[in-house]
Each structure stands twice: as C-alpha cells, then as structure tokens.
PDB file of N, CA and C in Angstrom:
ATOM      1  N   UNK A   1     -37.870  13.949  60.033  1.00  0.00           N
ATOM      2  CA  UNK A   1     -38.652  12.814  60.478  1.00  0.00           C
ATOM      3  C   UNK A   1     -38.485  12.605  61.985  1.00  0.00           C
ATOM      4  N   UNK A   2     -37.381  12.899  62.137  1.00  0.00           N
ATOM      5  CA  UNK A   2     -36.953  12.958  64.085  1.00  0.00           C
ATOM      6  C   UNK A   2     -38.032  13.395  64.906  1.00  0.00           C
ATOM      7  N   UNK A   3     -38.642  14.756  64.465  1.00  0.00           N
ATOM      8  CA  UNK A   3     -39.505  15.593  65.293  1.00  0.00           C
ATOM      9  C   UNK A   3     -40.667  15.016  64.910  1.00  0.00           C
ATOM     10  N   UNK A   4     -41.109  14.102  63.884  1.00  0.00           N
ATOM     11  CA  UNK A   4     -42.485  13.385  64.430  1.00  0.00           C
ATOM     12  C   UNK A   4     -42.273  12.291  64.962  1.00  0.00           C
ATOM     13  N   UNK A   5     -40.898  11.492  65.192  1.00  0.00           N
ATOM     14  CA  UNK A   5     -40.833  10.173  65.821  1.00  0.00           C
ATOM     15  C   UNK A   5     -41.021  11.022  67.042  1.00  0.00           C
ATOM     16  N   UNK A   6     -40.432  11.680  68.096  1.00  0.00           N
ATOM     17  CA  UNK A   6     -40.374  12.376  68.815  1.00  0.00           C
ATOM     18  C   UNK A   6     -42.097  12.901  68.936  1.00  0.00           C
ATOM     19  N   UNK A   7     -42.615  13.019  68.110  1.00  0.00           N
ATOM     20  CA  UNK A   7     -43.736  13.842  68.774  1.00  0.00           C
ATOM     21  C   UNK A   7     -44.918  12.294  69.029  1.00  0.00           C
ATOM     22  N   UNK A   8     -44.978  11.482  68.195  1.00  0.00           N
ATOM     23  CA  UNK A   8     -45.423  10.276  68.103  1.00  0.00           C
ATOM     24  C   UNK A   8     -45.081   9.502  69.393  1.00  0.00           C
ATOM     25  N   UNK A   9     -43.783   9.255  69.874  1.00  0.00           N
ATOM     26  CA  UNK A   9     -43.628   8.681  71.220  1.00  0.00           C
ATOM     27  C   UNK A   9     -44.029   9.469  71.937  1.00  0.00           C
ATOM     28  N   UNK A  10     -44.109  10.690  71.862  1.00  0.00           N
ATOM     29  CA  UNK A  10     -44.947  11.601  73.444  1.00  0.00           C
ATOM     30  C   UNK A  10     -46.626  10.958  73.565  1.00  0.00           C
ATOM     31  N   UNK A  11     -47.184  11.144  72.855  1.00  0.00           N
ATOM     32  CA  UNK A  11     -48.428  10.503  72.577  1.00  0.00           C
ATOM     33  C   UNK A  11     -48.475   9.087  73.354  1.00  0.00           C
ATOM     34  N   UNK A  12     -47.270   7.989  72.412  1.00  0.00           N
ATOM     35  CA  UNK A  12     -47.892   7.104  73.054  1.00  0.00           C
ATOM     36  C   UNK A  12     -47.410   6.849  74.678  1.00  0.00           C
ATOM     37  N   UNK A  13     -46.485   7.656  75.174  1.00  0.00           N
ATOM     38  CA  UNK A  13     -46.349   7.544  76.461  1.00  0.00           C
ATOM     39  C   UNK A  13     -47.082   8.160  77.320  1.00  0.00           C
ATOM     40  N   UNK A  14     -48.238   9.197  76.706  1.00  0.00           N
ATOM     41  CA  UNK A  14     -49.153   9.676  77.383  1.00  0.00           C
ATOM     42  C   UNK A  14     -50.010   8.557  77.596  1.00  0.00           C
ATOM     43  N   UNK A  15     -50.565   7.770  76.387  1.00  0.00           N
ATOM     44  CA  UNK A  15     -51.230   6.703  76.345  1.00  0.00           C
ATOM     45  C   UNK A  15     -50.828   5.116  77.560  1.00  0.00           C
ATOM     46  N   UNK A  16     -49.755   5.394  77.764  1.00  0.00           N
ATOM     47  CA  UNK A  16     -49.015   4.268  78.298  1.00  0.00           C
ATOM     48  C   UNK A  16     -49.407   4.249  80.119  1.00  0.00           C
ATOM     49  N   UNK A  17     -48.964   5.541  80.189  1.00  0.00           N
ATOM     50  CA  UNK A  17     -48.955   6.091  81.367  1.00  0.00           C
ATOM     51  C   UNK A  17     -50.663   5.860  81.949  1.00  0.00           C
ATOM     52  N   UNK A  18     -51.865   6.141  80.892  1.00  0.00           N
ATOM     53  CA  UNK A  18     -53.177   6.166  81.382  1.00  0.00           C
ATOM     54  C   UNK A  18     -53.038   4.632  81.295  1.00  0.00           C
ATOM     55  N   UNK A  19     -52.682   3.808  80.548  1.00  0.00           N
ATOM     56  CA  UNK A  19     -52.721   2.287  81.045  1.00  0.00           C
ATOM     57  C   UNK A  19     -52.261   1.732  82.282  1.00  0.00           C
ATOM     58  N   UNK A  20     -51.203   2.366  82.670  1.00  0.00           N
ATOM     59  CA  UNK A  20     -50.760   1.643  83.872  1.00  0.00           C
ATOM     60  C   UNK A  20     -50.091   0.530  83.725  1.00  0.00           C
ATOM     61  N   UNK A  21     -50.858  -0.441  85.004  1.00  0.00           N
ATOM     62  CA  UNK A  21     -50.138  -1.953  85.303  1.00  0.00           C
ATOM     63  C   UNK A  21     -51.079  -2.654  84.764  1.00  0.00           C
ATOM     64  N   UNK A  22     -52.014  -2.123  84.240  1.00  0.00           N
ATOM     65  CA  UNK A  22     -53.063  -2.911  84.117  1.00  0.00           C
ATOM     66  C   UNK A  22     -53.034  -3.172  82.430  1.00  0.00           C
ATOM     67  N   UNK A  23     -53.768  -4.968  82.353  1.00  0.00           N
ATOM     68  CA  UNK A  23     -53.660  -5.197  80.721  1.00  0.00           C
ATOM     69  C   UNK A  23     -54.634  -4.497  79.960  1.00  0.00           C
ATOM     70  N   UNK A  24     -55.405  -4.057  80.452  1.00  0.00           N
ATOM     71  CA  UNK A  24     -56.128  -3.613  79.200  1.00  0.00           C
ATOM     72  C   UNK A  24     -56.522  -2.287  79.890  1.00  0.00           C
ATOM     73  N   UNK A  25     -56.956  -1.089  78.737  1.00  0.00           N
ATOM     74  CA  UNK A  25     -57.338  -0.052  79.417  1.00  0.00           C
ATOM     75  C   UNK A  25     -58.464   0.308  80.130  1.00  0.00           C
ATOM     76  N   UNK A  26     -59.108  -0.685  80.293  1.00  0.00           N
ATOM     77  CA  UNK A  26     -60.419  -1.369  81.371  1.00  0.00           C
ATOM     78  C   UNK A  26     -60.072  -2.232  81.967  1.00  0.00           C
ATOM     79  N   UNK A  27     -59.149  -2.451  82.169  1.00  0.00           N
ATOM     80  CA  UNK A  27     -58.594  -2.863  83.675  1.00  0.00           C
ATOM     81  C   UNK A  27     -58.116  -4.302  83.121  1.00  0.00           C
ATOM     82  N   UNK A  28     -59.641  -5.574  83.675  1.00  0.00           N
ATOM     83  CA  UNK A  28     -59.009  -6.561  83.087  1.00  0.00           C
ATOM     84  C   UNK A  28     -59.687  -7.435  82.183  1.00  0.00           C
ATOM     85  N   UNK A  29     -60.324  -6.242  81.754  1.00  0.00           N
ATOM     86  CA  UNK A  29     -61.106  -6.943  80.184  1.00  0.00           C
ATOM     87  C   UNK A  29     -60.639  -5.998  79.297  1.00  0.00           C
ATOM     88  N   UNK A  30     -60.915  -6.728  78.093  1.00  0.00           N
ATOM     89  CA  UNK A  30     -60.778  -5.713  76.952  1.00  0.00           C
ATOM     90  C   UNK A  30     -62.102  -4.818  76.066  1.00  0.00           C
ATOM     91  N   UNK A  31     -61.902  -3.356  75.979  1.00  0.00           N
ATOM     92  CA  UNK A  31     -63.352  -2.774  76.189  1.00  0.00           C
ATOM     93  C   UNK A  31     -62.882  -2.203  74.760  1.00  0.00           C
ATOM     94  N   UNK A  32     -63.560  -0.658  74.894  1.00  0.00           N
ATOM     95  CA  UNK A  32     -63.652   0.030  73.626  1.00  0.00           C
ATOM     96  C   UNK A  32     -62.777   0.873  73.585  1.00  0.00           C
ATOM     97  N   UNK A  33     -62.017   1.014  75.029  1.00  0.00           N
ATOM     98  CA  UNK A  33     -60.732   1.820  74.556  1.00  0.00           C
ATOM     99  C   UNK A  33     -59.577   0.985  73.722  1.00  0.00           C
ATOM    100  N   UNK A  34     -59.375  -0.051  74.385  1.00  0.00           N
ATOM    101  CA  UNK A  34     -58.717  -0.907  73.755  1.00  0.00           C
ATOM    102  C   UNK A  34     -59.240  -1.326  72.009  1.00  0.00           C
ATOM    103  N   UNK A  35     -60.402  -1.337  71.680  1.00  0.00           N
ATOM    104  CA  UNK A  35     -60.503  -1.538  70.107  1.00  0.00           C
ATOM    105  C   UNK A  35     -60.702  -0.446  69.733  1.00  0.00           C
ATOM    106  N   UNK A  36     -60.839   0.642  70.441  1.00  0.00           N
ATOM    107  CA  UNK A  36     -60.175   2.275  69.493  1.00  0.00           C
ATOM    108  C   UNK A  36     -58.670   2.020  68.978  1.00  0.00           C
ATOM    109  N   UNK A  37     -58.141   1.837  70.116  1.00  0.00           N
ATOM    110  CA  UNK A  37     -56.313   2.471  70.439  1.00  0.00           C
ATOM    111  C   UNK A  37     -55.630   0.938  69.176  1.00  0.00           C
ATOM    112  N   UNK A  38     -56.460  -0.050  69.375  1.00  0.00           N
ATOM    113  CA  UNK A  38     -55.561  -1.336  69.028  1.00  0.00           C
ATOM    114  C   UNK A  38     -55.668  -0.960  67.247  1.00  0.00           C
ATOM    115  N   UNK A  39     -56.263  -0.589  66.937  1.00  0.00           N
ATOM    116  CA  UNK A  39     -56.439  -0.043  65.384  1.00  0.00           C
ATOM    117  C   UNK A  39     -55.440   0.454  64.729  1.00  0.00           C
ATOM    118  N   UNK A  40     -54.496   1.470  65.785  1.00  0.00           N
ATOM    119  CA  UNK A  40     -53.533   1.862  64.881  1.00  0.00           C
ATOM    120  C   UNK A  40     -52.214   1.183  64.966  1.00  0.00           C
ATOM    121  N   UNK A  41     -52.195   0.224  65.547  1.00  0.00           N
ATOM    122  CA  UNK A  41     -51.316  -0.996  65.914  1.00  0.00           C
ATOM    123  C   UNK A  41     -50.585  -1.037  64.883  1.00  0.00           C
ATOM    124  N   UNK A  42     -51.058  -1.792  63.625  1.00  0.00           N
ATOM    125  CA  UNK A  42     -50.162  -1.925  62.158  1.00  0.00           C
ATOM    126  C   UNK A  42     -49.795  -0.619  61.690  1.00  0.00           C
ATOM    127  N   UNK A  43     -49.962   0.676  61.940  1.00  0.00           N
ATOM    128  CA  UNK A  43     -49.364   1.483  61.623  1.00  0.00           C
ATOM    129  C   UNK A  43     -48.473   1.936  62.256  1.00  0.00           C
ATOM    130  N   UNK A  44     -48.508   2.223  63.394  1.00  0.00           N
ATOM    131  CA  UNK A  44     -47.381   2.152  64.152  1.00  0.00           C
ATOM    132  C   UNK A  44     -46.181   0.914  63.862  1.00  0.00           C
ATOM    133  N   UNK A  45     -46.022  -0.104  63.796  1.00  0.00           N
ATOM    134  CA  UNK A  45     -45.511  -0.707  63.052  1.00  0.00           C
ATOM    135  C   UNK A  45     -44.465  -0.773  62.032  1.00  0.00           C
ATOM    136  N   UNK A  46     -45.663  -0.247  61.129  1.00  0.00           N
ATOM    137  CA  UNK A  46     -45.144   0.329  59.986  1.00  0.00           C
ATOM    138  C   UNK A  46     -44.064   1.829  59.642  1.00  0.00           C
ATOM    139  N   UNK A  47     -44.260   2.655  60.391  1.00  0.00           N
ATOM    140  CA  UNK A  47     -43.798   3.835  61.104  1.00  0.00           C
ATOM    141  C   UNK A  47     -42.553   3.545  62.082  1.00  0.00           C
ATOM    142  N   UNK A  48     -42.311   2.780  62.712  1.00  0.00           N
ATOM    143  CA  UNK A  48     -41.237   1.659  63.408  1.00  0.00           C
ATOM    144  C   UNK A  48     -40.295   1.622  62.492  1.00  0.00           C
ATOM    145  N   UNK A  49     -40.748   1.066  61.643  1.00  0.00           N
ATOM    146  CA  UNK A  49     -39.831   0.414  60.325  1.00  0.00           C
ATOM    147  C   UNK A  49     -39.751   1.393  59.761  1.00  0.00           C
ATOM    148  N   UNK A  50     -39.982   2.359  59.051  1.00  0.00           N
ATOM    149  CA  UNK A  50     -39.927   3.057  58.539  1.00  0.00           C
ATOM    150  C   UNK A  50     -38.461   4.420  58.890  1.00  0.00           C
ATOM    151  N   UNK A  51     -38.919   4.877  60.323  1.00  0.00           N
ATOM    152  CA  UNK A  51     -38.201   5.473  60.935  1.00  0.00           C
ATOM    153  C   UNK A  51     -37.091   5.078  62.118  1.00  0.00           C
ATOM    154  N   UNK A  52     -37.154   4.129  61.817  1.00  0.00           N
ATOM    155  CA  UNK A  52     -35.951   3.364  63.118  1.00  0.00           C
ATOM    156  C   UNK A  52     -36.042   3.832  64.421  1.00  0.00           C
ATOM    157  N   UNK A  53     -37.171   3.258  64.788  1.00  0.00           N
ATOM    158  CA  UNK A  53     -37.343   3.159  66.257  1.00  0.00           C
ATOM    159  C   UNK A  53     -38.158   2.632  66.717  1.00  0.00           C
ATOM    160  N   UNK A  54     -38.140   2.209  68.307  1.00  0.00           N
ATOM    161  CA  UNK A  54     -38.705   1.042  68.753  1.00  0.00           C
ATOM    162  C   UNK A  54     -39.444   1.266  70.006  1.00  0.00           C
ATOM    163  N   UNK A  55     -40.955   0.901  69.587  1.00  0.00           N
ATOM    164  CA  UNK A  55     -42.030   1.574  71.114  1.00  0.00           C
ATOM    165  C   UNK A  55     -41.847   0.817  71.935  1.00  0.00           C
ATOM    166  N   UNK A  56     -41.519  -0.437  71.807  1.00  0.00           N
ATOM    167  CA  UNK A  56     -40.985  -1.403  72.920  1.00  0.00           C
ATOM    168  C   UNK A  56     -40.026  -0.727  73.883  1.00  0.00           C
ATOM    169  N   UNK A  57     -38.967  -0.053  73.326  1.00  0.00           N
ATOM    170  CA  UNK A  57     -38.057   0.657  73.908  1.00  0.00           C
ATOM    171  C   UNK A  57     -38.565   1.889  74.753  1.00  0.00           C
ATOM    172  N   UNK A  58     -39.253   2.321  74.270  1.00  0.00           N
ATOM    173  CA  UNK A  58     -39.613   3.611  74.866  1.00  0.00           C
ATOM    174  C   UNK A  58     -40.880   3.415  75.364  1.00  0.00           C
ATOM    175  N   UNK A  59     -41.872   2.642  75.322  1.00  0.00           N
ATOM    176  CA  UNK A  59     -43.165   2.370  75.990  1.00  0.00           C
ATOM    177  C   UNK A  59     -43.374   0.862  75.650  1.00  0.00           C
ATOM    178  N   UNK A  60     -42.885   0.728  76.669  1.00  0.00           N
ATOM    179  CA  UNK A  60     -42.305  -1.312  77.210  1.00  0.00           C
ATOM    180  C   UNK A  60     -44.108  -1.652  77.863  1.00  0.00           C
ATOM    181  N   UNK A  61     -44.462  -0.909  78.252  1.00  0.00           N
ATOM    182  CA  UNK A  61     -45.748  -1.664  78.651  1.00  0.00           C
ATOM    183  C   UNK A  61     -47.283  -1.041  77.843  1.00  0.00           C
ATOM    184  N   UNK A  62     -46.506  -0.128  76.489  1.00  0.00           N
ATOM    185  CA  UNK A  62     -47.453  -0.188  75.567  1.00  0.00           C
ATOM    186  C   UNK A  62     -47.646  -1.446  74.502  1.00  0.00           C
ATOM    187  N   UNK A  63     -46.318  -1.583  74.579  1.00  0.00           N
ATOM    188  CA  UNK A  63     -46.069  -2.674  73.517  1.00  0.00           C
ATOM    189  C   UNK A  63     -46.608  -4.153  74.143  1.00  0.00           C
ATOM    190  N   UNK A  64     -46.254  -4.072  75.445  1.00  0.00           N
ATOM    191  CA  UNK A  64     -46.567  -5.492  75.908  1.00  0.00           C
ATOM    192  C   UNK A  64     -48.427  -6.074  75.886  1.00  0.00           C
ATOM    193  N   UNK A  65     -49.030  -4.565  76.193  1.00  0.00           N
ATOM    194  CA  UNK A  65     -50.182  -4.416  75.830  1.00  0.00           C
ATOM    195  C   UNK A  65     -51.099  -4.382  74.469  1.00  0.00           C
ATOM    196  N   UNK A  66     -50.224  -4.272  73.076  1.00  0.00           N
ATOM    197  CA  UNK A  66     -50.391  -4.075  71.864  1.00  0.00           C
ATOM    198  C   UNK A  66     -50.254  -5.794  72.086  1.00  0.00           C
ATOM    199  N   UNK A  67     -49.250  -6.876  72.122  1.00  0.00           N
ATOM    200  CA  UNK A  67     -48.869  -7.935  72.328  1.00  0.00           C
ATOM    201  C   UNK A  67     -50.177  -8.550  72.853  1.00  0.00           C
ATOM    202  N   UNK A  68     -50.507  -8.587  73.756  1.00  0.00           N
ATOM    203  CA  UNK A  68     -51.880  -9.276  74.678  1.00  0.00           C
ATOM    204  C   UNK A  68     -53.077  -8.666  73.668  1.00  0.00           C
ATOM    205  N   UNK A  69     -53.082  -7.839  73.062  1.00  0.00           N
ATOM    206  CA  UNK A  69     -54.260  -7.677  72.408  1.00  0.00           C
ATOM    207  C   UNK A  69     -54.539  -8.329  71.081  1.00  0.00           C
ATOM    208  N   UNK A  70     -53.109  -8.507  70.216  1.00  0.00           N
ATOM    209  CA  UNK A  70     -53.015  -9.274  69.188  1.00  0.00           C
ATOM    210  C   UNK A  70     -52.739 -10.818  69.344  1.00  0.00           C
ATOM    211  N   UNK A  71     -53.096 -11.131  70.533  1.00  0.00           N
ATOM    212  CA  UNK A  71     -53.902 -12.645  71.058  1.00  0.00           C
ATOM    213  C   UNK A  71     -54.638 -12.937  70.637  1.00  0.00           C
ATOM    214  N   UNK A  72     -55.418 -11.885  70.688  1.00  0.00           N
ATOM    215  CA  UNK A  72     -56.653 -12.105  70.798  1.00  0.00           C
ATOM    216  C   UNK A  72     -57.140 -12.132  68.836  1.00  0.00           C
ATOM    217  N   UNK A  73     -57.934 -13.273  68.506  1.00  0.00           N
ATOM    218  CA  UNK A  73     -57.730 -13.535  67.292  1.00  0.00           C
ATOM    219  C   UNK A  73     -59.125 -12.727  66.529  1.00  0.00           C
ATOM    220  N   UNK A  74     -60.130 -11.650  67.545  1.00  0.00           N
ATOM    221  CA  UNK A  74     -61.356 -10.974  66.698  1.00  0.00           C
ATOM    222  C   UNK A  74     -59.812  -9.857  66.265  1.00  0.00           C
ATOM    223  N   UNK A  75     -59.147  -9.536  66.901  1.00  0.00           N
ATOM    224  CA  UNK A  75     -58.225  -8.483  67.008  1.00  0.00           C
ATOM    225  C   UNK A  75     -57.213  -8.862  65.458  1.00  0.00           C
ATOM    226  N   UNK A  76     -56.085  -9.943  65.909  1.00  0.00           N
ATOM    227  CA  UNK A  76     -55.279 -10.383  64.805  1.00  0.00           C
ATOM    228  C   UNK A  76     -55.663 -10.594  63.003  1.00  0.00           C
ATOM    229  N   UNK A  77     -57.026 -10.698  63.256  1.00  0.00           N
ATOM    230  CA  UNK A  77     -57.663 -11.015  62.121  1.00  0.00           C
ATOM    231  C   UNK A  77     -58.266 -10.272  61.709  1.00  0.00           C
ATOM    232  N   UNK A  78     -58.158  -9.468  62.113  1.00  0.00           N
ATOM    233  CA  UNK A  78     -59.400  -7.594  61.487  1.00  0.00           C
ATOM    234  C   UNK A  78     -58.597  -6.487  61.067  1.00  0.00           C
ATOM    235  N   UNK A  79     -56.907  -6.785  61.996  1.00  0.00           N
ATOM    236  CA  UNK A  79     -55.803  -5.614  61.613  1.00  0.00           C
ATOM    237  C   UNK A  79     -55.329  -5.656  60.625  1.00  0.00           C
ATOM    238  N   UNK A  80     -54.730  -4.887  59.614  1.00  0.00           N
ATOM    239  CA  UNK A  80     -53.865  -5.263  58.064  1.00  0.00           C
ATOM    240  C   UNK A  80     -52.587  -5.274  58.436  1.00  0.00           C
ATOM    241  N   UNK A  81     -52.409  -5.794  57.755  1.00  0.00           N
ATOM    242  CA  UNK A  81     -50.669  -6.205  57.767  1.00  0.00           C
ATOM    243  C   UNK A  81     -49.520  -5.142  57.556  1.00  0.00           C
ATOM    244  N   UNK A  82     -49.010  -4.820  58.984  1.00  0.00           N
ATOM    245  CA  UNK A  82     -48.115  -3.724  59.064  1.00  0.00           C
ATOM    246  C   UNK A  82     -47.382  -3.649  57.879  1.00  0.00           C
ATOM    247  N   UNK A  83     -46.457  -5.155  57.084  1.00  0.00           N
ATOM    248  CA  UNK A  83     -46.137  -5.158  56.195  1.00  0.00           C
ATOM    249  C   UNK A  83     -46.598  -4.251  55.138  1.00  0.00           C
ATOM    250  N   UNK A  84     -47.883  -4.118  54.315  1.00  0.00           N
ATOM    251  CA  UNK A  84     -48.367  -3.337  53.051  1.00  0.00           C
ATOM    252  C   UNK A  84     -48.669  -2.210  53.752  1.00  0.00           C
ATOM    253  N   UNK A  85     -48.786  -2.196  54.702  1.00  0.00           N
ATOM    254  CA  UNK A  85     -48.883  -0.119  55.599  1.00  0.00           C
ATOM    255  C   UNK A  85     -47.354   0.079  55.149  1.00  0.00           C
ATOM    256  N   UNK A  86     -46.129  -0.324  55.399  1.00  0.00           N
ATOM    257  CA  UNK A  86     -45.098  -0.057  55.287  1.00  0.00           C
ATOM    258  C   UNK A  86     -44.850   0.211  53.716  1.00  0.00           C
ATOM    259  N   UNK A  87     -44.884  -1.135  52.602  1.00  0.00           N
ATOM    260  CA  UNK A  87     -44.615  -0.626  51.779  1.00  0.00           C
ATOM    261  C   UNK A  87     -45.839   0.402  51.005  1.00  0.00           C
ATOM    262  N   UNK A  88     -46.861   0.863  51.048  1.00  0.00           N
ATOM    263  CA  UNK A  88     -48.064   1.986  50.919  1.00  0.00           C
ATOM    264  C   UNK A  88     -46.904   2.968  50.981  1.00  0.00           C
ATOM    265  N   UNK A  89     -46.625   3.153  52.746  1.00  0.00           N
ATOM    266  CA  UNK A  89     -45.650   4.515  52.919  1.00  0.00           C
ATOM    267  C   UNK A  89     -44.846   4.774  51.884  1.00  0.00           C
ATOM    268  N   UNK A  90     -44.001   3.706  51.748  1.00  0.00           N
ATOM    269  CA  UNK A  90     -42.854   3.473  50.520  1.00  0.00           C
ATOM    270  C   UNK A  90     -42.795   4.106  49.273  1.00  0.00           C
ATOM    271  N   UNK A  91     -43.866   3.566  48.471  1.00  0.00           N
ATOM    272  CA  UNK A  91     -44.646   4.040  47.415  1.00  0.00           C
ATOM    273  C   UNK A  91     -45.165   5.179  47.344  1.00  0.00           C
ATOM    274  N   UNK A  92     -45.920   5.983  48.250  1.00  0.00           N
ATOM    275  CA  UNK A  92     -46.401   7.312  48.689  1.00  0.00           C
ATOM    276  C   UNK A  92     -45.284   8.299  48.352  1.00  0.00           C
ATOM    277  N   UNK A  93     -43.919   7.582  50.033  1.00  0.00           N
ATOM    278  CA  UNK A  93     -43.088   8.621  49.370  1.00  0.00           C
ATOM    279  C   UNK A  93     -42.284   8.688  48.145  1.00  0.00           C
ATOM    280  N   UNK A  94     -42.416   7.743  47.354  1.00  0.00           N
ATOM    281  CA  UNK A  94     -41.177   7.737  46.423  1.00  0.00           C
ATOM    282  C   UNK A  94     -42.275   8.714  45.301  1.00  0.00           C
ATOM    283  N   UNK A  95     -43.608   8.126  45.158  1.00  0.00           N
ATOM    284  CA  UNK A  95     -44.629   8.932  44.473  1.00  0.00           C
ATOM    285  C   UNK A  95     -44.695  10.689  44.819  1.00  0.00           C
ATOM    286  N   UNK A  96     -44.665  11.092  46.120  1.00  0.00           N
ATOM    287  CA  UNK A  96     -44.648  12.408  46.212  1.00  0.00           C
ATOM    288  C   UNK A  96     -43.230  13.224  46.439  1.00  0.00           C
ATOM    289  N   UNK A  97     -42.097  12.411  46.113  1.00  0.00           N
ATOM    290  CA  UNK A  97     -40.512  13.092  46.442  1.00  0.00           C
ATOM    291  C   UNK A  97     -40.534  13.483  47.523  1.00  0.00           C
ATOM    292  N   UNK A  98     -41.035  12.401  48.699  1.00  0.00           N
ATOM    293  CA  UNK A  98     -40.621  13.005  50.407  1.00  0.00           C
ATOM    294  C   UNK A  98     -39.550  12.521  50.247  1.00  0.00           C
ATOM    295  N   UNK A  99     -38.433  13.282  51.024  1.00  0.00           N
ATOM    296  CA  UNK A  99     -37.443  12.538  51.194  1.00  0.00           C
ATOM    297  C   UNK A  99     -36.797  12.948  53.229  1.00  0.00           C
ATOM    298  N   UNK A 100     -36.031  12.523  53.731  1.00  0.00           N
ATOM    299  CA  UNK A 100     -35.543  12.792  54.589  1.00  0.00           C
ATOM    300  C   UNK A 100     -34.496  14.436  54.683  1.00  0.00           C
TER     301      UNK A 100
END
C-alpha cells in the first residue's frame, strides 16, 4: 500500500505545484479546474484514513485549497461523505481478501 500512497502524493504535488499561491486553479475564482479536481476530495479522504497519511502534511497548500473549496456550499453539498467512501473501501476489501 506504501507504493500507491507514495505514488498518489506525487500526483497531488504535481497538482499543488500547478496551483501555486493562488486559491483556486483560476487564479481567483473558482472555474472548471477546480470542479474537476474538487470531486475526488472525499476520496482522498477516505484513502487518508485508510492508509495513514496526511496531504495536509505533504501538500499544505493542496489541502488548504480542498478547505476553501468545501466553503463553498454548491461544492459541500454535491460531495459524498468521505465517511461511506471509507467504509465502501472497508467492505470491498474484506469482500475481495486484500490485505496489506
């Protein structure tokens, strides 16, 4: 599981890096990159929890940007609840014998 947490933070620090200083990935509105990228928000999340680790930690101004977007309440109210992404995973793996 290491080598996809690992391959998963490369991604989003590629992602991080094209954001910049700036809040949104259109600078200072929120466009369509931002309701592409903000989608997989609760899964990531869920994947967090799952695998013990923290994008805050490792992409501090992805997260702060995931944060400002789930302000926004067309956003908060359209995403599913990292919670049942997490236990889904749960269930999946105990259903297909993934194990670590």
């Amino acid at each position: 599981m290491q080598k996809g947490v690992e391959e998963l933070l490369g991604y989003l620090k590629v992602l991080e890096r094209e954001l910049g200083d700036k809040p949104y990935f259109n600078g200072e509105s929120f466009g369509f990159v931002d309701i592409a990228l903000i989608c997989y928000y609760s899964n990531i999340i869920a994947y967090e929890t799952l695998a013990n680790f923290s994008v805050e930690k490792h992409c501090p101004k992805l997260a702060l940007w995931a944060t400002q977007c789930m302000k926004r309440e067309s956003v908060s109210k359209a995403l599913p609840d990292p919670n049942k992404i997490y236990d889904a995973l749960i269930a999946y793996r105990k259903k297909t014998g993934i194990e670590d």
